[in-house]
PDB file of N, CA and C in Angstrom:
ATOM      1  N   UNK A   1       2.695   5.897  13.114  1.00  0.00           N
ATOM      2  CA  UNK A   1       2.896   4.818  12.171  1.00  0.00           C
ATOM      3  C   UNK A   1       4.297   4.979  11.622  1.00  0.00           C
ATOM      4  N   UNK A   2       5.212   3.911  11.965  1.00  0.00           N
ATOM      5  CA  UNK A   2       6.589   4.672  10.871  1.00  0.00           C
ATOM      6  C   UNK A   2       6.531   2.998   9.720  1.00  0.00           C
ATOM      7  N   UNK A   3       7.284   3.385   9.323  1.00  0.00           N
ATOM      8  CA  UNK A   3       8.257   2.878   7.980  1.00  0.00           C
ATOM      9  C   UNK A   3       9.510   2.973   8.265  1.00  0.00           C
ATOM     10  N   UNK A   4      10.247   1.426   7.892  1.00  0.00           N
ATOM     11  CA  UNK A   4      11.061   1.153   8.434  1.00  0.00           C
ATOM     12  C   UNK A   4      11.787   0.928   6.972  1.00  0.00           C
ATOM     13  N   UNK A   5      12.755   2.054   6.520  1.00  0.00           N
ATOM     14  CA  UNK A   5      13.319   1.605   5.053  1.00  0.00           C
ATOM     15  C   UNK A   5      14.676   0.943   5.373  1.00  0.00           C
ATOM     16  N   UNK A   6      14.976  -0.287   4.525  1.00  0.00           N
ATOM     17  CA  UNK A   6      16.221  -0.712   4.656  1.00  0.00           C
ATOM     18  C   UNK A   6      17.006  -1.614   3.315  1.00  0.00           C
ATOM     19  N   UNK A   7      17.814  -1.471   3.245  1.00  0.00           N
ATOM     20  CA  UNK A   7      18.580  -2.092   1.571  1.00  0.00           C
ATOM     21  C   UNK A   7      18.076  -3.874   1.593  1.00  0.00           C
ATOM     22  N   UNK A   8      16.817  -3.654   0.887  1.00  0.00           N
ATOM     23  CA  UNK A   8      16.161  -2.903  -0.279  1.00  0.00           C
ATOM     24  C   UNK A   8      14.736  -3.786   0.632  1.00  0.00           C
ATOM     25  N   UNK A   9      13.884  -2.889   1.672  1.00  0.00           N
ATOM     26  CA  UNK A   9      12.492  -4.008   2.164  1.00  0.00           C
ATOM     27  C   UNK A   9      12.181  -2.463   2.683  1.00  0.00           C
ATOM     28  N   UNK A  10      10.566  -2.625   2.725  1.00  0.00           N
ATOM     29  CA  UNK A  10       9.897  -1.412   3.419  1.00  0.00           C
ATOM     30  C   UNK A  10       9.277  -2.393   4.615  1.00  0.00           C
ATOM     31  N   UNK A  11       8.932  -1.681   5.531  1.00  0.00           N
ATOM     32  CA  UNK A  11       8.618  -2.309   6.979  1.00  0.00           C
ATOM     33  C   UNK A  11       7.566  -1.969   7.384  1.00  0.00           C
ATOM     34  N   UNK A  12       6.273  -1.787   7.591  1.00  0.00           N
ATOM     35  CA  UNK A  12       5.250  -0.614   8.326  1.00  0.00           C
ATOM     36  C   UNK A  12       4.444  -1.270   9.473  1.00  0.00           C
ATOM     37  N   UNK A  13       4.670  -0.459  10.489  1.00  0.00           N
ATOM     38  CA  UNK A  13       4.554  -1.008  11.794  1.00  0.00           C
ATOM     39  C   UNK A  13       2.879  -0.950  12.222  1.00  0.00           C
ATOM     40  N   UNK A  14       1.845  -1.210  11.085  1.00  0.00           N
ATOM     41  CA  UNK A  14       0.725  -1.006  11.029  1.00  0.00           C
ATOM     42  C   UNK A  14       0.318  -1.440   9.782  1.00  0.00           C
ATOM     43  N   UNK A  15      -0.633  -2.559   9.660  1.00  0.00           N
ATOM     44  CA  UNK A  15      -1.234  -3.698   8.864  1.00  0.00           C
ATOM     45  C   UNK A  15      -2.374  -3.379   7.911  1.00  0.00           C
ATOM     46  N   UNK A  16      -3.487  -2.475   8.919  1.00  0.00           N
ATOM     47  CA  UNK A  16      -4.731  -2.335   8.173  1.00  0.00           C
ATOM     48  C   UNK A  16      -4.865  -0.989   8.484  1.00  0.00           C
ATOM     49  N   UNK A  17      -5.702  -0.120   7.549  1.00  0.00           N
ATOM     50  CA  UNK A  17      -5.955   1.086   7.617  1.00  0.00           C
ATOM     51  C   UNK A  17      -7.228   1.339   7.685  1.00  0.00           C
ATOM     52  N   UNK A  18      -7.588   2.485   8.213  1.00  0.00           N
ATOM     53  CA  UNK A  18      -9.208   2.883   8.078  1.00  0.00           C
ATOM     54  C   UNK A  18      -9.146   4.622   7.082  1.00  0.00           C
ATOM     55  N   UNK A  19      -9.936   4.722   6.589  1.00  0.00           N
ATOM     56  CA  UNK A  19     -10.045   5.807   5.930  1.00  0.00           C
ATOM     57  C   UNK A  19      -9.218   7.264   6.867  1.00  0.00           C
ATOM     58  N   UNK A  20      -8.717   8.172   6.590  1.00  0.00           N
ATOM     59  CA  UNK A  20      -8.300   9.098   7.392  1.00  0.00           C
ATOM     60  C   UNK A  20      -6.971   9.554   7.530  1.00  0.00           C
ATOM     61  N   UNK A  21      -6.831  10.567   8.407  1.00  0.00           N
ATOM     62  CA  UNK A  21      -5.577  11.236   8.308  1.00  0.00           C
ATOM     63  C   UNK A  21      -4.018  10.557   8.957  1.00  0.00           C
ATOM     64  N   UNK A  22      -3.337  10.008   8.319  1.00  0.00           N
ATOM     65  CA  UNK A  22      -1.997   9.648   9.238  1.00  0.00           C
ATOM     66  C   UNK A  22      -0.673  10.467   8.489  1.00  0.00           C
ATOM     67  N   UNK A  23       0.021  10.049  10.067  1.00  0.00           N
ATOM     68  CA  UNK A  23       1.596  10.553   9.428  1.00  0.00           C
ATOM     69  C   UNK A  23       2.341   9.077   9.469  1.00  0.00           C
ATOM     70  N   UNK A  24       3.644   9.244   8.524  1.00  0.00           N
ATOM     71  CA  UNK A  24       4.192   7.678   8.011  1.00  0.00           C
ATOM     72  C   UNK A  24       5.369   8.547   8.551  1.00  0.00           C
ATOM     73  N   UNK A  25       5.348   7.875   9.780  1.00  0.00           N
ATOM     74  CA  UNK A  25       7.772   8.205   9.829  1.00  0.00           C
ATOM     75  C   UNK A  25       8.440   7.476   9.121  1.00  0.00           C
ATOM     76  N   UNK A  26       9.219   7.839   8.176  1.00  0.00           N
ATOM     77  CA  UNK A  26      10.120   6.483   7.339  1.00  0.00           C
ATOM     78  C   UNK A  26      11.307   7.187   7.985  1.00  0.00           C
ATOM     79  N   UNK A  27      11.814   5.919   8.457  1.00  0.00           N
ATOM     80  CA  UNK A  27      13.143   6.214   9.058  1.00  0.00           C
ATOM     81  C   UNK A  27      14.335   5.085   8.373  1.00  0.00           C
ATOM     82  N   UNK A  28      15.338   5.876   7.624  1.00  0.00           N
ATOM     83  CA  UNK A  28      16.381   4.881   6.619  1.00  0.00           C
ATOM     84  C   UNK A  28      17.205   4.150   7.800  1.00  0.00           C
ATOM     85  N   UNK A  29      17.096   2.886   7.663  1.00  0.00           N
ATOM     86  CA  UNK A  29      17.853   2.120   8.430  1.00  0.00           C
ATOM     87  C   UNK A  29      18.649   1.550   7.738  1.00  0.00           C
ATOM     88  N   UNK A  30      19.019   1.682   6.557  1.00  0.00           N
ATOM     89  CA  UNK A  30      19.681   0.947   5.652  1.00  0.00           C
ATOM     90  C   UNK A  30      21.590   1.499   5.230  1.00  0.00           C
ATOM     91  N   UNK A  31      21.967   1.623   3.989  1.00  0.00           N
ATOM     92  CA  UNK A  31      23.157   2.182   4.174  1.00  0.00           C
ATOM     93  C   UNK A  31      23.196   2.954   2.464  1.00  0.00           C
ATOM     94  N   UNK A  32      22.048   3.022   2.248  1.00  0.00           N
ATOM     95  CA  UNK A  32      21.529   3.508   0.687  1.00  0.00           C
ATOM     96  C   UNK A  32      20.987   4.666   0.957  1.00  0.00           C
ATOM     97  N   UNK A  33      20.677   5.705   0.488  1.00  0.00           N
ATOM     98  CA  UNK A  33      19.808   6.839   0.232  1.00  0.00           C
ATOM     99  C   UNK A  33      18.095   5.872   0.279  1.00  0.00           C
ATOM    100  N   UNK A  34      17.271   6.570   0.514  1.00  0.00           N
ATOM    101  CA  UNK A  34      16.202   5.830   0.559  1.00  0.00           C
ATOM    102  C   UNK A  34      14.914   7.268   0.355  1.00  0.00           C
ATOM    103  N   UNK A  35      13.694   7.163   0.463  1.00  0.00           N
ATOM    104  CA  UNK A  35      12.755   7.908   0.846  1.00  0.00           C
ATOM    105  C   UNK A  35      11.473   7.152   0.338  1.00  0.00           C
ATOM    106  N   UNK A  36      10.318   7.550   0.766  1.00  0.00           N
ATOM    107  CA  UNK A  36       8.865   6.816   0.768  1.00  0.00           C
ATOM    108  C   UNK A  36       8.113   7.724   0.162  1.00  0.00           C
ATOM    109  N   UNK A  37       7.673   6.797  -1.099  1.00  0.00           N
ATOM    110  CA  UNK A  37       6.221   7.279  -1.723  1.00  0.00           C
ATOM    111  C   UNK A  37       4.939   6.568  -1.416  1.00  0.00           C
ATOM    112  N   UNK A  38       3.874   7.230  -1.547  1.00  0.00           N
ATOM    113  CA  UNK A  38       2.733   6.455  -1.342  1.00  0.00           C
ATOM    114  C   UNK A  38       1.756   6.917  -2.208  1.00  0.00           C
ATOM    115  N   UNK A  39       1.511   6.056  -3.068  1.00  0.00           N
ATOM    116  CA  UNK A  39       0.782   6.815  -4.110  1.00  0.00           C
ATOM    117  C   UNK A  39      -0.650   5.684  -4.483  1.00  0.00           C
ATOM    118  N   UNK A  40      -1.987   6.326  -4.598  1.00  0.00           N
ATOM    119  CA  UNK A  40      -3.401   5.969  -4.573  1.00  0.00           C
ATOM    120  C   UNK A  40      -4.246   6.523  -4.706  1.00  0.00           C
ATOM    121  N   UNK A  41      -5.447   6.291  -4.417  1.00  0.00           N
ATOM    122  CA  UNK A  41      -6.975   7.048  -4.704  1.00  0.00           C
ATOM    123  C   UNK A  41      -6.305   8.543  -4.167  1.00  0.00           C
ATOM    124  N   UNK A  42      -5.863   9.547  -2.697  1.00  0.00           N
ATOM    125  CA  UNK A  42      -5.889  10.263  -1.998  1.00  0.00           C
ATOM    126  C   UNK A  42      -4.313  10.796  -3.321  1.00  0.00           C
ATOM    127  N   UNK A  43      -3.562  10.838  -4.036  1.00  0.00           N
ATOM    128  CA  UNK A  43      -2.594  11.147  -4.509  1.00  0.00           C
ATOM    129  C   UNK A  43      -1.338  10.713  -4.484  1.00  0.00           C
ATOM    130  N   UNK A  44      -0.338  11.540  -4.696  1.00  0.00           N
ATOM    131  CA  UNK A  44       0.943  10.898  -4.889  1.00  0.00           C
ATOM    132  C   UNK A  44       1.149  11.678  -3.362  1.00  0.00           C
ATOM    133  N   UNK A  45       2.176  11.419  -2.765  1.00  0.00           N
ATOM    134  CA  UNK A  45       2.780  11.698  -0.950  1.00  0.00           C
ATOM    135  C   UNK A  45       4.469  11.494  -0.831  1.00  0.00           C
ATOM    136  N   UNK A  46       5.237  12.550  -0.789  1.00  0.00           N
ATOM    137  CA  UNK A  46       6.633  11.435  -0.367  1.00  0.00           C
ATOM    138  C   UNK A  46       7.195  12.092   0.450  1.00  0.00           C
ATOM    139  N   UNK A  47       8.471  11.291   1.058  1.00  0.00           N
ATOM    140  CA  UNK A  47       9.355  12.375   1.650  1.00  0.00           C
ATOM    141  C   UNK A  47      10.675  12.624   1.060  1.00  0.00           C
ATOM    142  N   UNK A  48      11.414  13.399   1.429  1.00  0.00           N
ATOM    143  CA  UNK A  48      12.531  13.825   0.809  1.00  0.00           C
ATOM    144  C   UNK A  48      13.559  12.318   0.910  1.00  0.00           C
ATOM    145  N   UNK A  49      14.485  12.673  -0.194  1.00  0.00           N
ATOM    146  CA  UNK A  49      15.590  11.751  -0.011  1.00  0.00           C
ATOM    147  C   UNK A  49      15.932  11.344   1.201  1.00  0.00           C
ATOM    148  N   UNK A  50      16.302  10.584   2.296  1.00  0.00           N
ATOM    149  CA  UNK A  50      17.243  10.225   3.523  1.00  0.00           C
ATOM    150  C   UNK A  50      18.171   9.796   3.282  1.00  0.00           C
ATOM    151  N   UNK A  51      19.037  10.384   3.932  1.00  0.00           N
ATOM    152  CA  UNK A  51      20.714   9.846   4.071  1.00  0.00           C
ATOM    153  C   UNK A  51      20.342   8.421   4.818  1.00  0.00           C
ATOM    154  N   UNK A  52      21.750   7.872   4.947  1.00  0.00           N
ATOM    155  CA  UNK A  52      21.419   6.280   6.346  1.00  0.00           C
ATOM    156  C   UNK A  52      21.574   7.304   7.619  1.00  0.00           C
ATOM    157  N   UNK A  53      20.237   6.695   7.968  1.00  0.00           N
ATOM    158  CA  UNK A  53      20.307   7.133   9.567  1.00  0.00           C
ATOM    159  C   UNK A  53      18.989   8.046   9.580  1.00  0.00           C
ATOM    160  N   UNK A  54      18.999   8.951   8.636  1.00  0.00           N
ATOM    161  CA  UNK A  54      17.789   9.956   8.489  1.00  0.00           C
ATOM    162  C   UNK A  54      16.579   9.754   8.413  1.00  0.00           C
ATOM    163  N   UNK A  55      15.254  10.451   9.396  1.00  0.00           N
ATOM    164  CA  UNK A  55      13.812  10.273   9.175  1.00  0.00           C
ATOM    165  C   UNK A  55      13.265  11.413   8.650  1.00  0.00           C
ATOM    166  N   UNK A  56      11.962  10.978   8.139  1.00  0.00           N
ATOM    167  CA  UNK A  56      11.259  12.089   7.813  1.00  0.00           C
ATOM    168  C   UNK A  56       9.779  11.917   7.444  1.00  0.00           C
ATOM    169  N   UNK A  57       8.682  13.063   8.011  1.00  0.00           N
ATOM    170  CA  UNK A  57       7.656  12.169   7.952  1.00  0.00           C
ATOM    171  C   UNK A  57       6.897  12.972   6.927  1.00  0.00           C
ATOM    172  N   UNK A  58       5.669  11.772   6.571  1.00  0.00           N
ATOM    173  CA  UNK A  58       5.088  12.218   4.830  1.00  0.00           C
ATOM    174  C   UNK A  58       3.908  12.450   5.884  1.00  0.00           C
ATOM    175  N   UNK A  59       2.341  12.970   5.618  1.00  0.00           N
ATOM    176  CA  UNK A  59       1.376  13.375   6.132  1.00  0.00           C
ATOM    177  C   UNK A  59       0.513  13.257   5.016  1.00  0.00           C
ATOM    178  N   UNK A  60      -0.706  12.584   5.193  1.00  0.00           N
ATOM    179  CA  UNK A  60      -1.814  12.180   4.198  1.00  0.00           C
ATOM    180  C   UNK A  60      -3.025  11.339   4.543  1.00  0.00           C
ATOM    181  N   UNK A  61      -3.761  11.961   3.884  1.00  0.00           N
ATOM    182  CA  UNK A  61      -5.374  11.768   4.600  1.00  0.00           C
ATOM    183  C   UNK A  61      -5.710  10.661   2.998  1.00  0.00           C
ATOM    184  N   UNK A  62      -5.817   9.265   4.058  1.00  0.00           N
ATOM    185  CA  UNK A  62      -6.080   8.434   3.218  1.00  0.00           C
ATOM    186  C   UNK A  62      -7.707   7.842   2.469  1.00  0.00           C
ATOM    187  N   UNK A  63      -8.030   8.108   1.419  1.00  0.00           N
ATOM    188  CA  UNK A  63      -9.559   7.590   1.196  1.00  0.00           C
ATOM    189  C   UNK A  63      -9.755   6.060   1.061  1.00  0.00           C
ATOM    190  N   UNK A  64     -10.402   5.559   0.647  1.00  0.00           N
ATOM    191  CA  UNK A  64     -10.451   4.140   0.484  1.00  0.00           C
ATOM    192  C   UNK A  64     -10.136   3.576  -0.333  1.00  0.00           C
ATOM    193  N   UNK A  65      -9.472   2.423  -0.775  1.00  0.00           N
ATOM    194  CA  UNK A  65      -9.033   1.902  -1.907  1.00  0.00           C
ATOM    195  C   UNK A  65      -7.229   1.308  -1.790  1.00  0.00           C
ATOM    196  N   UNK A  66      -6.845   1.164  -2.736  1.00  0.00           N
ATOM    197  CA  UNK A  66      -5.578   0.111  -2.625  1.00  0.00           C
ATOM    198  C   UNK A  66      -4.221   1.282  -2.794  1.00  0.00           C
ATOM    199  N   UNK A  67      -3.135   1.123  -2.227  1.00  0.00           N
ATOM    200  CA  UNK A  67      -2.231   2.181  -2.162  1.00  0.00           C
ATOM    201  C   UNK A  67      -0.635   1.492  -2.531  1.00  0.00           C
ATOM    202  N   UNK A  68       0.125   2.178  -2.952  1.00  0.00           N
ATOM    203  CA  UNK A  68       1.300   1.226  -3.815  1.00  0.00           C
ATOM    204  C   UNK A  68       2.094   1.880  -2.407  1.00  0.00           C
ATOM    205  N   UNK A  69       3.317   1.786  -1.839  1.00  0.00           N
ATOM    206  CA  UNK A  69       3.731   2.507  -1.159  1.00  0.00           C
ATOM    207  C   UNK A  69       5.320   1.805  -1.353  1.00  0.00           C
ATOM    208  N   UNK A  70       5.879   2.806  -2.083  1.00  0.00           N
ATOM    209  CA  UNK A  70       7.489   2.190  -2.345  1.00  0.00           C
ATOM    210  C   UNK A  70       8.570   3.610  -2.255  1.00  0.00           C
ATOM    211  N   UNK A  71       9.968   3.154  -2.455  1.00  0.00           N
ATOM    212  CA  UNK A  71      11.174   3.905  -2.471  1.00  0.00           C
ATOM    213  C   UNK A  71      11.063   4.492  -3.777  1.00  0.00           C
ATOM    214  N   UNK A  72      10.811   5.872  -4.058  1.00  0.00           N
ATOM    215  CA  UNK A  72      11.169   6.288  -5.689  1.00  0.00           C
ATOM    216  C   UNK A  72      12.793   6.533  -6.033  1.00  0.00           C
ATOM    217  N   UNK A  73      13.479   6.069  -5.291  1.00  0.00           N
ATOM    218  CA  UNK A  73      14.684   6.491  -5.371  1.00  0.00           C
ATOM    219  C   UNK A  73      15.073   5.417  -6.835  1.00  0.00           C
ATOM    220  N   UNK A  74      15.905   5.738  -7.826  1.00  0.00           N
ATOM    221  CA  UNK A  74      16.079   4.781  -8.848  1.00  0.00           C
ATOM    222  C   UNK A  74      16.538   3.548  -8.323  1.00  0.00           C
ATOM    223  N   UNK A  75      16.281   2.575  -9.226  1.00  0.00           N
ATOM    224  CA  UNK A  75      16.023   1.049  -9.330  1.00  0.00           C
ATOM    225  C   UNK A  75      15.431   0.672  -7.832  1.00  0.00           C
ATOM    226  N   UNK A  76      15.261   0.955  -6.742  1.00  0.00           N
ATOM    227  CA  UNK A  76      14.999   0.333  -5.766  1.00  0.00           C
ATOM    228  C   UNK A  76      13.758  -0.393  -5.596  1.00  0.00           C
ATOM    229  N   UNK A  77      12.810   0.292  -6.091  1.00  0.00           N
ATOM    230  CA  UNK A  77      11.464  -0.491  -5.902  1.00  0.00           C
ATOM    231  C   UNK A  77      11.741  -2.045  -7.063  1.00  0.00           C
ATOM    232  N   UNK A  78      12.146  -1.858  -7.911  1.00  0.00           N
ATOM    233  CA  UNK A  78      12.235  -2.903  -8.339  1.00  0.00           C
ATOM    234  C   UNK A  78      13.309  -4.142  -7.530  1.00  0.00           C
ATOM    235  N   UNK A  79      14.003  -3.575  -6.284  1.00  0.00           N
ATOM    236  CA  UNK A  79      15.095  -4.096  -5.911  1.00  0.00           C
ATOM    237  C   UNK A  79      14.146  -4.849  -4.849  1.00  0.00           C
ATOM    238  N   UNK A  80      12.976  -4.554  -4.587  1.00  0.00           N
ATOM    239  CA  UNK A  80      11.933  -4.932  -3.115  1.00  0.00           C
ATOM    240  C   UNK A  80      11.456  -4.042  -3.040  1.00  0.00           C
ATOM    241  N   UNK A  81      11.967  -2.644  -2.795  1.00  0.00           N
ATOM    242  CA  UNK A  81      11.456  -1.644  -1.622  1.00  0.00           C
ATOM    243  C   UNK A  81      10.109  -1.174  -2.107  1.00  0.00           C
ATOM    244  N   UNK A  82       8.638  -2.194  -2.210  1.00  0.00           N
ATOM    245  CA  UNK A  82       7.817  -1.887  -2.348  1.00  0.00           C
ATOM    246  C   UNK A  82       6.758  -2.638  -1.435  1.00  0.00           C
ATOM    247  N   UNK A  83       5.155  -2.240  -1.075  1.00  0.00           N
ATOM    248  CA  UNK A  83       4.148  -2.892  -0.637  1.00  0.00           C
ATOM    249  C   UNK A  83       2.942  -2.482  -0.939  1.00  0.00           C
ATOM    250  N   UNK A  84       1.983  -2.969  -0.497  1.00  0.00           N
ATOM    251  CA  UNK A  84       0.595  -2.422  -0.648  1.00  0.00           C
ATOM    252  C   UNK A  84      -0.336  -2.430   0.093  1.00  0.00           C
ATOM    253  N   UNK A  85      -1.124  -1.555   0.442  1.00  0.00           N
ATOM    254  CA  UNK A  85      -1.769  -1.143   1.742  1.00  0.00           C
ATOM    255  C   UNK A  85      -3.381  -1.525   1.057  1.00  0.00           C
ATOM    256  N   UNK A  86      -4.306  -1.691   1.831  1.00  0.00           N
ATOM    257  CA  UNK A  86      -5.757  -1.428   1.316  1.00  0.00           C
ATOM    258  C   UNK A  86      -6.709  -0.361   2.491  1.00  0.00           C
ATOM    259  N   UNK A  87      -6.862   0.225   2.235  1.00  0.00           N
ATOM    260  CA  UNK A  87      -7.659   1.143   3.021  1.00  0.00           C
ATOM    261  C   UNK A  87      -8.747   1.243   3.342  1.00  0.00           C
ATOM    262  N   UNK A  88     -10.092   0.650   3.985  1.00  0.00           N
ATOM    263  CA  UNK A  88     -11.082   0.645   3.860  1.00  0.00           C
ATOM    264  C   UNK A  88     -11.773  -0.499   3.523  1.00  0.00           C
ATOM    265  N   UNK A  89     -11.421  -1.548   3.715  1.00  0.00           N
ATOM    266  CA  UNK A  89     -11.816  -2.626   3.439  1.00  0.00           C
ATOM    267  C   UNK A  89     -11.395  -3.309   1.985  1.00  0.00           C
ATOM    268  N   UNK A  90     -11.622  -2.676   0.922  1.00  0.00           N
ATOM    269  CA  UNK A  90     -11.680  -3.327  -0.537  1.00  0.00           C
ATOM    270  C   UNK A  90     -11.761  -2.102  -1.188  1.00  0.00           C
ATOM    271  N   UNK A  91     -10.842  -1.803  -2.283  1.00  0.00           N
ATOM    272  CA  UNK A  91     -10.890  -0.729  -3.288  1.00  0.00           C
ATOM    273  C   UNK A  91     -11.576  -0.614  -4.758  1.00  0.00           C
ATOM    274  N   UNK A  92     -12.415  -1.836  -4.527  1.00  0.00           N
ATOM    275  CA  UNK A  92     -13.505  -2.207  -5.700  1.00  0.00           C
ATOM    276  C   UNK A  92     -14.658  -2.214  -5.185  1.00  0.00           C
ATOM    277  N   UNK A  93     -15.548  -1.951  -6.000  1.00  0.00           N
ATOM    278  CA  UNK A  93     -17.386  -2.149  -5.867  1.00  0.00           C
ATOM    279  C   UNK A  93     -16.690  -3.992  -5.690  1.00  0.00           C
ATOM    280  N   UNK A  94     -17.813  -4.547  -4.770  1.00  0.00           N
ATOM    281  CA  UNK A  94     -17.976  -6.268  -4.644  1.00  0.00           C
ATOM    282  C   UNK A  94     -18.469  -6.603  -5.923  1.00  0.00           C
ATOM    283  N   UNK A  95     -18.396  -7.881  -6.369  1.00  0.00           N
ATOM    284  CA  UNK A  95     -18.549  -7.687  -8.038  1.00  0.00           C
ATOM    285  C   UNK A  95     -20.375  -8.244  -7.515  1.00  0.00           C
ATOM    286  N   UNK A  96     -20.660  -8.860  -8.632  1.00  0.00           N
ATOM    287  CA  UNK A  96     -22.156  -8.395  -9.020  1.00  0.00           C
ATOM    288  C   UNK A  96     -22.661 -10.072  -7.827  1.00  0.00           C
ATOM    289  N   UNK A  97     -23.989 -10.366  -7.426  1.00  0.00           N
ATOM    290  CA  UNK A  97     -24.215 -11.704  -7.181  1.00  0.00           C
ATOM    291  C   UNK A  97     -24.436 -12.460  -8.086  1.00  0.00           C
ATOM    292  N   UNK A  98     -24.178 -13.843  -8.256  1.00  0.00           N
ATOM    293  CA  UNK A  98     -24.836 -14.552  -9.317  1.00  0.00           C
ATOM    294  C   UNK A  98     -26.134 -14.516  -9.103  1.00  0.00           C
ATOM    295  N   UNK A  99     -27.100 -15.387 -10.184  1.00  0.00           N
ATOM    296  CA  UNK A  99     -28.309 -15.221 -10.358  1.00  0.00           C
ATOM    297  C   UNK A  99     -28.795 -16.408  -9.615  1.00  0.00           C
ATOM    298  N   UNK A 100     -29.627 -16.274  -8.979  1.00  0.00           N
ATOM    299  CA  UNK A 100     -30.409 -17.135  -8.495  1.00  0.00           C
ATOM    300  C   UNK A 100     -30.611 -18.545  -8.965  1.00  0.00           C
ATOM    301  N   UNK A 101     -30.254 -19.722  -8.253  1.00  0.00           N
ATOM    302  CA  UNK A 101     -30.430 -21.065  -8.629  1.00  0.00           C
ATOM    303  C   UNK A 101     -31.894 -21.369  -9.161  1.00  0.00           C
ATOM    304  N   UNK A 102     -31.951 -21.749 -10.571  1.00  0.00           N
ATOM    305  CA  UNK A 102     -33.455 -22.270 -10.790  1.00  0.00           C
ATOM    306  C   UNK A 102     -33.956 -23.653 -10.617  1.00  0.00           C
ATOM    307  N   UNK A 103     -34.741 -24.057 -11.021  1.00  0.00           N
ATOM    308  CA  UNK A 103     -35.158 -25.684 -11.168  1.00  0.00           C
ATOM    309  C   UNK A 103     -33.679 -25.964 -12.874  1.00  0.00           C
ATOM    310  N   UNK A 104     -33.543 -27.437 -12.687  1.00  0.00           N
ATOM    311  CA  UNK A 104     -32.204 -27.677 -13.843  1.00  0.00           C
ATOM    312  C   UNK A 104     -33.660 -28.024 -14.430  1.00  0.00           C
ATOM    313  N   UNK A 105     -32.564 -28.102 -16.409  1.00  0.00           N
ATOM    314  CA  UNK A 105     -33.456 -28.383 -17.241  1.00  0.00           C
ATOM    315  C   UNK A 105     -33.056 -29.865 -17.786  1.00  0.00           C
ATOM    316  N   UNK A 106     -31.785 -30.099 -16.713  1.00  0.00           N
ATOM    317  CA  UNK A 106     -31.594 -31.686 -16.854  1.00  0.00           C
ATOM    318  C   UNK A 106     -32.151 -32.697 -15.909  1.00  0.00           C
ATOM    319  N   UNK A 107     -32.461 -33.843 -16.532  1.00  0.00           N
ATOM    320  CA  UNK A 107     -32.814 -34.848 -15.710  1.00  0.00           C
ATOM    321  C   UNK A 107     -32.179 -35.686 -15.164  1.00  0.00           C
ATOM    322  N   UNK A 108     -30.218 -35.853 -15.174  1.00  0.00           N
ATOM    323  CA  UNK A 108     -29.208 -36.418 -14.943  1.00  0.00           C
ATOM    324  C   UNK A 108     -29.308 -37.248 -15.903  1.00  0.00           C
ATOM    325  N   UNK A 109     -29.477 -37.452 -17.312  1.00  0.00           N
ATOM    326  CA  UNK A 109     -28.921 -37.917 -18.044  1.00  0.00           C
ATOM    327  C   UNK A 109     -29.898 -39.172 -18.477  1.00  0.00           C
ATOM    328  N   UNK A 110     -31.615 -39.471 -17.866  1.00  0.00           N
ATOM    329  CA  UNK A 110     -32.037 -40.552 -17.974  1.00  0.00           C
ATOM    330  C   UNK A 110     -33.225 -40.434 -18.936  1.00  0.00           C
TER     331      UNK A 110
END
């Protein structure tokens, strides 16, 4: 799976996740210092600073639920360099069902 960092967009060459162990290559394609956090249910994950040109890979066993995955390098995530992954389908309990349709206690109005 890599990550494709570049002034200022994260890239990830893989859409949906299933619970479990991956490695993230972030490789700086950009001309900024860059590096990748991924932080969620499973913890915080990063890799070291990259020069332009430099890769380096983060390793993390993902559980289920929603994952922020951005540049901690200053101002950048606010510049773009952020996304969000979901792992496992949905990182919430499904909310509750409504209650069952009864007979109405209106008669349409007659």
């Amino acid at each position: 799976m890599t990550a494709d960092l570049t002034d200022f967009h994260i890239a990830l060459s893989q859409k949906s996740f299933a619970p479990g162990a991956y490695a993230f290559v972030a490789k700086n394609d950009g001309h900024h210092e860059h590096a990748l956090e991924i932080e969620g249910p499973s913890g915080e994950n990063r890799t070291r600073t990259l020069a332009p040109g430099a890769s380096d890979t983060v390793r993390v066993t993902l559980k289920s639920g929603t994952y922020e995955i951005y540049c901690p390098v200053d101002g950048h995530e606010d510049l773009g360099m952020k996304t969000e992954i979901t792992v496992g389908g949905a990182g919430a309990p499904p909310p509750a069902s409504p209650a069952p349709a009864g007979p109405s206690d209106s008669d349409g109005g007659y």
